[in-house]
C-alpha atoms as a PDB file:
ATOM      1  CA  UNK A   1     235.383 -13.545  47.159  1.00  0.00           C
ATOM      2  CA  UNK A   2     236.881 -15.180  50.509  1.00  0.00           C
ATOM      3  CA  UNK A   3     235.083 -18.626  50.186  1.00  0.00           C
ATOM      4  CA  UNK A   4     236.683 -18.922  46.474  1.00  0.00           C
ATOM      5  CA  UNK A   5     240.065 -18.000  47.898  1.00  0.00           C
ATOM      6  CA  UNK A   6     239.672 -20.354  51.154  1.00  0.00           C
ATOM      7  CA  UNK A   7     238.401 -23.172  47.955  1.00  0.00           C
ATOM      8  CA  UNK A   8     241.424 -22.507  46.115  1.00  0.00           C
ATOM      9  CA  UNK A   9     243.974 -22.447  49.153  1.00  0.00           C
ATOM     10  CA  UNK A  10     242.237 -26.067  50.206  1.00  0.00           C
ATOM     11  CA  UNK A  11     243.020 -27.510  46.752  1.00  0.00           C
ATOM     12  CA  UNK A  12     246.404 -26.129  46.813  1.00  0.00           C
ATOM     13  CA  UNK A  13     246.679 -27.967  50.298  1.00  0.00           C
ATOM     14  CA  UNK A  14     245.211 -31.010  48.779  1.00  0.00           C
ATOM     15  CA  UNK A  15     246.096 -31.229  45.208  1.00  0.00           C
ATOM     16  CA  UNK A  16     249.654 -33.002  44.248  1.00  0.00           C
ATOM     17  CA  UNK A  17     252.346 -30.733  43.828  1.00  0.00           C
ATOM     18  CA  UNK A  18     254.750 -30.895  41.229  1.00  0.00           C
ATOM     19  CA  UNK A  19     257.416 -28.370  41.056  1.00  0.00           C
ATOM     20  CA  UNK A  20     255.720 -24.787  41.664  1.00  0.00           C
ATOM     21  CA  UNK A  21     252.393 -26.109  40.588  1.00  0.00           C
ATOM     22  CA  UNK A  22     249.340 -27.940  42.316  1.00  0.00           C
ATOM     23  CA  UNK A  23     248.311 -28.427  38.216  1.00  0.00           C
ATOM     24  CA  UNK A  24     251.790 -30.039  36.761  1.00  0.00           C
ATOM     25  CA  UNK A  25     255.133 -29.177  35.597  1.00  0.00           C
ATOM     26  CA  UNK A  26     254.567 -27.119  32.556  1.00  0.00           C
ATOM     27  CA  UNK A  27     257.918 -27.755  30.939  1.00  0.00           C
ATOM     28  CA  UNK A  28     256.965 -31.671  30.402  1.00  0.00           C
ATOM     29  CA  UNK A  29     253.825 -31.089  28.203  1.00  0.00           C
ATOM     30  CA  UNK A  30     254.104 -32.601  25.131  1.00  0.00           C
ATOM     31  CA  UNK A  31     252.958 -30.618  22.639  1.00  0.00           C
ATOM     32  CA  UNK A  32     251.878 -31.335  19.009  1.00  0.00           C
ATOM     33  CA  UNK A  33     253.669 -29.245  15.933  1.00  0.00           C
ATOM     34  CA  UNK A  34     251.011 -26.165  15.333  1.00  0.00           C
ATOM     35  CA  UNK A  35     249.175 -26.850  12.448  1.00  0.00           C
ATOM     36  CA  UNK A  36     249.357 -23.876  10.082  1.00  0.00           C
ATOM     37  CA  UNK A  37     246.262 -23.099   7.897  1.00  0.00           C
ATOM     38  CA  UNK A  38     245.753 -20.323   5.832  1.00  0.00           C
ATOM     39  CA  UNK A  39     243.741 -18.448   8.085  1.00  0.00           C
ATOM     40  CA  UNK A  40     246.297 -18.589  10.842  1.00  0.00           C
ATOM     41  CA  UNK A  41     249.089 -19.011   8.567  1.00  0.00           C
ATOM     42  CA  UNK A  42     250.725 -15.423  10.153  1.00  0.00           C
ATOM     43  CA  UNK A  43     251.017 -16.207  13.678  1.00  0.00           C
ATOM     44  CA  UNK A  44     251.190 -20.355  13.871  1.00  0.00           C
ATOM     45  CA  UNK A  45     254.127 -23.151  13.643  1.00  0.00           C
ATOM     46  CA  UNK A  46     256.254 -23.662  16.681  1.00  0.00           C
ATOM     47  CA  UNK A  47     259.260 -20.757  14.999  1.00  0.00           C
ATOM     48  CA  UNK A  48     256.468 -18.070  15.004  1.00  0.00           C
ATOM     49  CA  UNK A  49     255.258 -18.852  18.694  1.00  0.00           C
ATOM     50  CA  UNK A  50     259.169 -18.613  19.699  1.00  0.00           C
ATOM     51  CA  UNK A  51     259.908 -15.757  17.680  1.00  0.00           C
ATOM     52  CA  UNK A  52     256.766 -13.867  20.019  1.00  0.00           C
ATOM     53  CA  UNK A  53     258.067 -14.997  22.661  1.00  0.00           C
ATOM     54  CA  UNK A  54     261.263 -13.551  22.252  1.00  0.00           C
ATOM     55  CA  UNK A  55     259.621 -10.443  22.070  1.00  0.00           C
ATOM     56  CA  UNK A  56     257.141 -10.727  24.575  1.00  0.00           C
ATOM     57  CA  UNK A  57     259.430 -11.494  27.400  1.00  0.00           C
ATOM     58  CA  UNK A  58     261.230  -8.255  26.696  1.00  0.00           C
ATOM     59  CA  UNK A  59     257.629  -6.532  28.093  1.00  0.00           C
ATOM     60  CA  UNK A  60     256.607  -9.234  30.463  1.00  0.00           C
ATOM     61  CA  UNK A  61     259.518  -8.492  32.581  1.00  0.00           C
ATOM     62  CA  UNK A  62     258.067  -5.687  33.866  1.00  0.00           C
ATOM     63  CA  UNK A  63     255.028  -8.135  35.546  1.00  0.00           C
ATOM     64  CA  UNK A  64     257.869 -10.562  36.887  1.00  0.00           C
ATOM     65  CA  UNK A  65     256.938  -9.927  40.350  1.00  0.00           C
ATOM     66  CA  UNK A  66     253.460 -10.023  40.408  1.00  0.00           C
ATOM     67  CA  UNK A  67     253.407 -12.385  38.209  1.00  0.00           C
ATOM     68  CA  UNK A  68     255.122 -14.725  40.621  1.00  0.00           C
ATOM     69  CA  UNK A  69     253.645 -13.755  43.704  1.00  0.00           C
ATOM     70  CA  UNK A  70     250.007 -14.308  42.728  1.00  0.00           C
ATOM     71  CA  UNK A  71     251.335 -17.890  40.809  1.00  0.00           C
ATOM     72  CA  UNK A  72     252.943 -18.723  44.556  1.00  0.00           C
ATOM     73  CA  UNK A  73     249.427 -17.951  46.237  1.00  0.00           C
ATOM     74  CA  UNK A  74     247.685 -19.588  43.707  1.00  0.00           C
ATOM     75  CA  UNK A  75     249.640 -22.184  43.589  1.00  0.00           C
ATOM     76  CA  UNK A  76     250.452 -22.011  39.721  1.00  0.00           C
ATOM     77  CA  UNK A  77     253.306 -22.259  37.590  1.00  0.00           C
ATOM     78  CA  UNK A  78     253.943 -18.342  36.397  1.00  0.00           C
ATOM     79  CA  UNK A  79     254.768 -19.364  33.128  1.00  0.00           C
ATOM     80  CA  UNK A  80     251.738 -20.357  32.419  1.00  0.00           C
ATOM     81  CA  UNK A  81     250.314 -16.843  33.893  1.00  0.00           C
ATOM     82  CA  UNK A  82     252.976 -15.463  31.495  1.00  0.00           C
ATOM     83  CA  UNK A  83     252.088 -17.820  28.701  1.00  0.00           C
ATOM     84  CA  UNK A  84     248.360 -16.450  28.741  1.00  0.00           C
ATOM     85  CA  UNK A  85     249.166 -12.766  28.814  1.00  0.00           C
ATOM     86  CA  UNK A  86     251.251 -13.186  25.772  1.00  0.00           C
ATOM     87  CA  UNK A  87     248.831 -15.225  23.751  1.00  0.00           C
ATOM     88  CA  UNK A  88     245.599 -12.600  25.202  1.00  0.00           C
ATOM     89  CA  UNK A  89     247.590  -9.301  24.805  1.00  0.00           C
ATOM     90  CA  UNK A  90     251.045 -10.050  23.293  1.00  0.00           C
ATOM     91  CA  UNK A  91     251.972  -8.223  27.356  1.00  0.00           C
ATOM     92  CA  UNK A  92     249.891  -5.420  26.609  1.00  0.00           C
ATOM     93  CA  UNK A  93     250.855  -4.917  23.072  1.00  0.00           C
ATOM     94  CA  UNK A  94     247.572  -5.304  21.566  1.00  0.00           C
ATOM     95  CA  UNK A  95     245.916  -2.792  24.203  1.00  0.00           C
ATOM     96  CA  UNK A  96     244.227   0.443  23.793  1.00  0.00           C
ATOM     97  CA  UNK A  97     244.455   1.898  27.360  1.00  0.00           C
ATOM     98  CA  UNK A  98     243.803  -1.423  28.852  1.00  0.00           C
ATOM     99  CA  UNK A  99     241.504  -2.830  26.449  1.00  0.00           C
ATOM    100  CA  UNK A 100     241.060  -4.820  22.948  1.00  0.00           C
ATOM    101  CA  UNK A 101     240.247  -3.191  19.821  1.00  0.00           C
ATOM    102  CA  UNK A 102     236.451  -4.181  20.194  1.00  0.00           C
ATOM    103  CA  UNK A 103     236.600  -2.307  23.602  1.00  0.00           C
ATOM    104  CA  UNK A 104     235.096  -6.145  24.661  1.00  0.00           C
ATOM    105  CA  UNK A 105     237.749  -7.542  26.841  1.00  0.00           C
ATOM    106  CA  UNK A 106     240.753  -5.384  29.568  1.00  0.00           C
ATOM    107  CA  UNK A 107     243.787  -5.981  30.491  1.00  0.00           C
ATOM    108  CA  UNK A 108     246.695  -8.253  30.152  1.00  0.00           C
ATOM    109  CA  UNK A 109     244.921 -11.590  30.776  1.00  0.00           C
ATOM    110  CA  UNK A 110     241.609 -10.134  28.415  1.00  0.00           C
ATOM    111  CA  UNK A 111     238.751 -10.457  31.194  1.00  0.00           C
ATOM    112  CA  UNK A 112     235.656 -10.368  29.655  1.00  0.00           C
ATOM    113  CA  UNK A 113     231.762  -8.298  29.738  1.00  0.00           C
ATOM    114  CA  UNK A 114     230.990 -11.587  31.733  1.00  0.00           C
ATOM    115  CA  UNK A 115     233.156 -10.335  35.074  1.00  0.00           C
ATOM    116  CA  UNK A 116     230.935  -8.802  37.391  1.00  0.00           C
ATOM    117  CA  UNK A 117     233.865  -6.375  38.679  1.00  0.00           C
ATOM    118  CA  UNK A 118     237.176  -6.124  37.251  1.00  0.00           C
ATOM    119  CA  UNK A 119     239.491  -5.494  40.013  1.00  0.00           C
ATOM    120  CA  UNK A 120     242.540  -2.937  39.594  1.00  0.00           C
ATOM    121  CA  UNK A 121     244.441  -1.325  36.486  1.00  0.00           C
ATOM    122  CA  UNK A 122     244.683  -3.115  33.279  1.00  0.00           C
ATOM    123  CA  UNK A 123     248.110  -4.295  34.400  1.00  0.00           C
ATOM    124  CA  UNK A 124     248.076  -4.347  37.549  1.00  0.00           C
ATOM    125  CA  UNK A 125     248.773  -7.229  39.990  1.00  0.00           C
ATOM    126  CA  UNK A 126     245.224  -7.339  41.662  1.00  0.00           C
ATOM    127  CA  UNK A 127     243.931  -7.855  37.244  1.00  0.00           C
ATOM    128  CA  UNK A 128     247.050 -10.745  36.991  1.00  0.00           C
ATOM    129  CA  UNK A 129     245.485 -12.038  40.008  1.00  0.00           C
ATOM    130  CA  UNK A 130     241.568 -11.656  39.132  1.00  0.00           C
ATOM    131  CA  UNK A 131     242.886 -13.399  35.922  1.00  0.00           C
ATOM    132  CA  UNK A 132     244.726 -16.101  37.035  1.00  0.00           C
ATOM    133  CA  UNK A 133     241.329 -16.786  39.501  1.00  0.00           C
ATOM    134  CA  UNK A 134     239.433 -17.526  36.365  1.00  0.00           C
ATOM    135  CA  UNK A 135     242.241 -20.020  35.256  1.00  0.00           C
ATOM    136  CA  UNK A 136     242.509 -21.929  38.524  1.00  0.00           C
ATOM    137  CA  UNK A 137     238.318 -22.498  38.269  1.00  0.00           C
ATOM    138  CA  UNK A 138     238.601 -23.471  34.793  1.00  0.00           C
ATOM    139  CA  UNK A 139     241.111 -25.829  35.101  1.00  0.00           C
ATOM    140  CA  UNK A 140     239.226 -27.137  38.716  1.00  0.00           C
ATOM    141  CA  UNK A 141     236.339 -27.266  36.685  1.00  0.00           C
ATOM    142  CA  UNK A 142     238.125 -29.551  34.223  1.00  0.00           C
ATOM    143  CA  UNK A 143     239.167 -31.763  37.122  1.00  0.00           C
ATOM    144  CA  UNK A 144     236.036 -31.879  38.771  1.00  0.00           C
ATOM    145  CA  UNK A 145     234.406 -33.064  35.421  1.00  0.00           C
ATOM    146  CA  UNK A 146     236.983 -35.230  34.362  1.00  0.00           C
ATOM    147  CA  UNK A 147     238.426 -36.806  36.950  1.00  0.00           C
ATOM    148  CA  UNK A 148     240.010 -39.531  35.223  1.00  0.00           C
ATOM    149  CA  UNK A 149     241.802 -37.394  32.623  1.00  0.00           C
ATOM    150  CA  UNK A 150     245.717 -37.615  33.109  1.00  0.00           C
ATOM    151  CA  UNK A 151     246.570 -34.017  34.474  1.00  0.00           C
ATOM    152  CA  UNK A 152     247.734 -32.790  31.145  1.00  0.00           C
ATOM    153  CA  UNK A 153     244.892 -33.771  29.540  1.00  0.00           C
ATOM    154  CA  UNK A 154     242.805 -31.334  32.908  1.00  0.00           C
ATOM    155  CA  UNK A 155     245.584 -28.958  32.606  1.00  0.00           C
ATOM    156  CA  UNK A 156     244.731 -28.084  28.459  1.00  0.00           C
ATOM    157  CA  UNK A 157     241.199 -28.998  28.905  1.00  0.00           C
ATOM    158  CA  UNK A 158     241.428 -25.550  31.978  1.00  0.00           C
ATOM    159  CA  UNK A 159     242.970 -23.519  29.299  1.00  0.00           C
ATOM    160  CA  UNK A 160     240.944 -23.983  26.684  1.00  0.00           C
ATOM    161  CA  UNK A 161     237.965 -23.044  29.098  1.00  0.00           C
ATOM    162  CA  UNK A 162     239.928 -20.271  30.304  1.00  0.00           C
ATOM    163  CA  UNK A 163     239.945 -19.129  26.646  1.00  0.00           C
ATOM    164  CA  UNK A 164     236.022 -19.917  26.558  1.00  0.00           C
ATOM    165  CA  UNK A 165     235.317 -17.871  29.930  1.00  0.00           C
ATOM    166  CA  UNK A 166     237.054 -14.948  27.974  1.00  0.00           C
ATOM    167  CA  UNK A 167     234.623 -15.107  25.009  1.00  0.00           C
ATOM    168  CA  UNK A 168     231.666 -15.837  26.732  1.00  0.00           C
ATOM    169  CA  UNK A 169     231.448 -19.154  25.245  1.00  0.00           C
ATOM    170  CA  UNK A 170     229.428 -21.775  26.045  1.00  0.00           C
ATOM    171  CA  UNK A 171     231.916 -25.060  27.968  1.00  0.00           C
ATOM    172  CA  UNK A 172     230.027 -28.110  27.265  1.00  0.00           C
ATOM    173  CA  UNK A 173     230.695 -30.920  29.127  1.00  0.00           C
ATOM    174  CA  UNK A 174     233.194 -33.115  26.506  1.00  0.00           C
ATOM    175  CA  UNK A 175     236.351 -31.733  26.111  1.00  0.00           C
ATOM    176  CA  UNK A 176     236.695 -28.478  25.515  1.00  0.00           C
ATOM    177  CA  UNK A 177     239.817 -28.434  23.246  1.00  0.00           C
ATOM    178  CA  UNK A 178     237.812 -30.953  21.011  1.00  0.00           C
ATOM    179  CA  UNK A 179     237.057 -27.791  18.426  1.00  0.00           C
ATOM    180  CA  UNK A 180     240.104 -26.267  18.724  1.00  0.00           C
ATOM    181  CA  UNK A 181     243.681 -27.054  20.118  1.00  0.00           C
ATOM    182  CA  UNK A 182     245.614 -24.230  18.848  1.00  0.00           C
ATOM    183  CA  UNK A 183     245.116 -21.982  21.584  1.00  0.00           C
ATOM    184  CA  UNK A 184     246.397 -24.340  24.503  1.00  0.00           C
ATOM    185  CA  UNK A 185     249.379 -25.404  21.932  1.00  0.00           C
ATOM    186  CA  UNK A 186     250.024 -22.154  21.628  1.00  0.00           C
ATOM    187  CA  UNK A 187     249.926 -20.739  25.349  1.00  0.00           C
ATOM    188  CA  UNK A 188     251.931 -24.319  26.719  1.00  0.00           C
ATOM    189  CA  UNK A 189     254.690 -23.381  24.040  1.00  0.00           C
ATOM    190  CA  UNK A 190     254.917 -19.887  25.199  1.00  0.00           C
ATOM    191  CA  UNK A 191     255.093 -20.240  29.192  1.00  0.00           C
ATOM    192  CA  UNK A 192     257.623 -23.481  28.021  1.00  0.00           C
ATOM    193  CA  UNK A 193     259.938 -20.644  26.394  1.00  0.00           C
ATOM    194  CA  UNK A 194     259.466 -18.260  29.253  1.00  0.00           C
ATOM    195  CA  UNK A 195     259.869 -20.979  32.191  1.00  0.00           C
ATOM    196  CA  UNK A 196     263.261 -21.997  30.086  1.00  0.00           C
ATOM    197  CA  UNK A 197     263.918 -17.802  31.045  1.00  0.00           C
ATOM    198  CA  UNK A 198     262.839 -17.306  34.441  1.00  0.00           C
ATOM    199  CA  UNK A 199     259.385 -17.715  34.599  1.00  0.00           C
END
């Protein structure tokens, strides 16, 4: 545990800052309109993201603070933190005691079987901050693998594994948004709306 927290206090050292972030200013991502298919036809297009949101932000209030204390020692923009716990858990919405209906994944940010130890309550700040580990890797993973990717380009690609970590998916080595986009579209538009509020 302390020679991944000394790795990820280096790179916060090291990395270029912009804003609260060592990995970009959130609220300049461009991001495509959300295709809409039939399958995801429910819960996709940029008024339905919004419209959760809205609601999300009512419960992710209650996180606020941890939220932004583990994004300032991690060296992340909270939104984003607050972008993936509403796209995992809707803020705990979608939680039965903690976990998913398959009883697979816990807590707000949806750790996975694949995490040796999952460390404190389901919505706690020691899980926000477990969590929020697993992004920081993914997205230094991204950038160690990429290197000349433009740091939006890392910043998605971390997501995306982020979202693969969680499902105990395989990352190949090409990009690993190539298969799907919607899920980084998605979380970017959501911590966008909550950095707009406060985030």
């Amino acid at each position: 545990m302390i020679p991944t927290l000394l790795l990820l206090g280096l790179m916060a050292l090291i990395a270029p800052t912009m804003c609260s972030s060592c990995y970009g200013d959130i609220s300049t991502l461009q991001v495509p309109t959300i295709s809409c298919t039939p399958v995801r036809a429910p819960d996709c297009g940029y008024t339905i993201v919004r419209r959760i949101a809205e609601a999300d932000i009512v419960r992710l209030r209650k996180y606020e603070i941890p939220i932004k204390r583990v994004a300032r020692r991690l060296c992340l923009d909270p939104a984003l933190i607050a972008g993936i716990i509403s796209q995992e858990s809707r803020a705990g919405l979608l939680l039965d005691n903690g976990w998913d209906q398959g009883r697979h994944r816990y807590g707000l940010m949806q750790l996975g079987g694949q995490q040796q130890h999952l460390y404190g309550l389901w919505d706690s700040e020691e899980h926000i901050n477990q969590g929020s580990t697993v992004l920081v890797l993914a997205i230094n993973d991204v950038r160690a693998r990429h290197p000349t990717w433009t740091w939006d380009r890392q910043l998605r690609g971390g997501i995306c594994t982020y979202r693969a970590r969680m499902g105990n998916l395989q990352v190949y080595d090409e990009d690993p948004c190539d298969r799907d986009n919607y899920y980084a579209d998605s979380v970017i538009r959501r911590a966008q709306y909550f950095k707009r509020h406060g985030f």
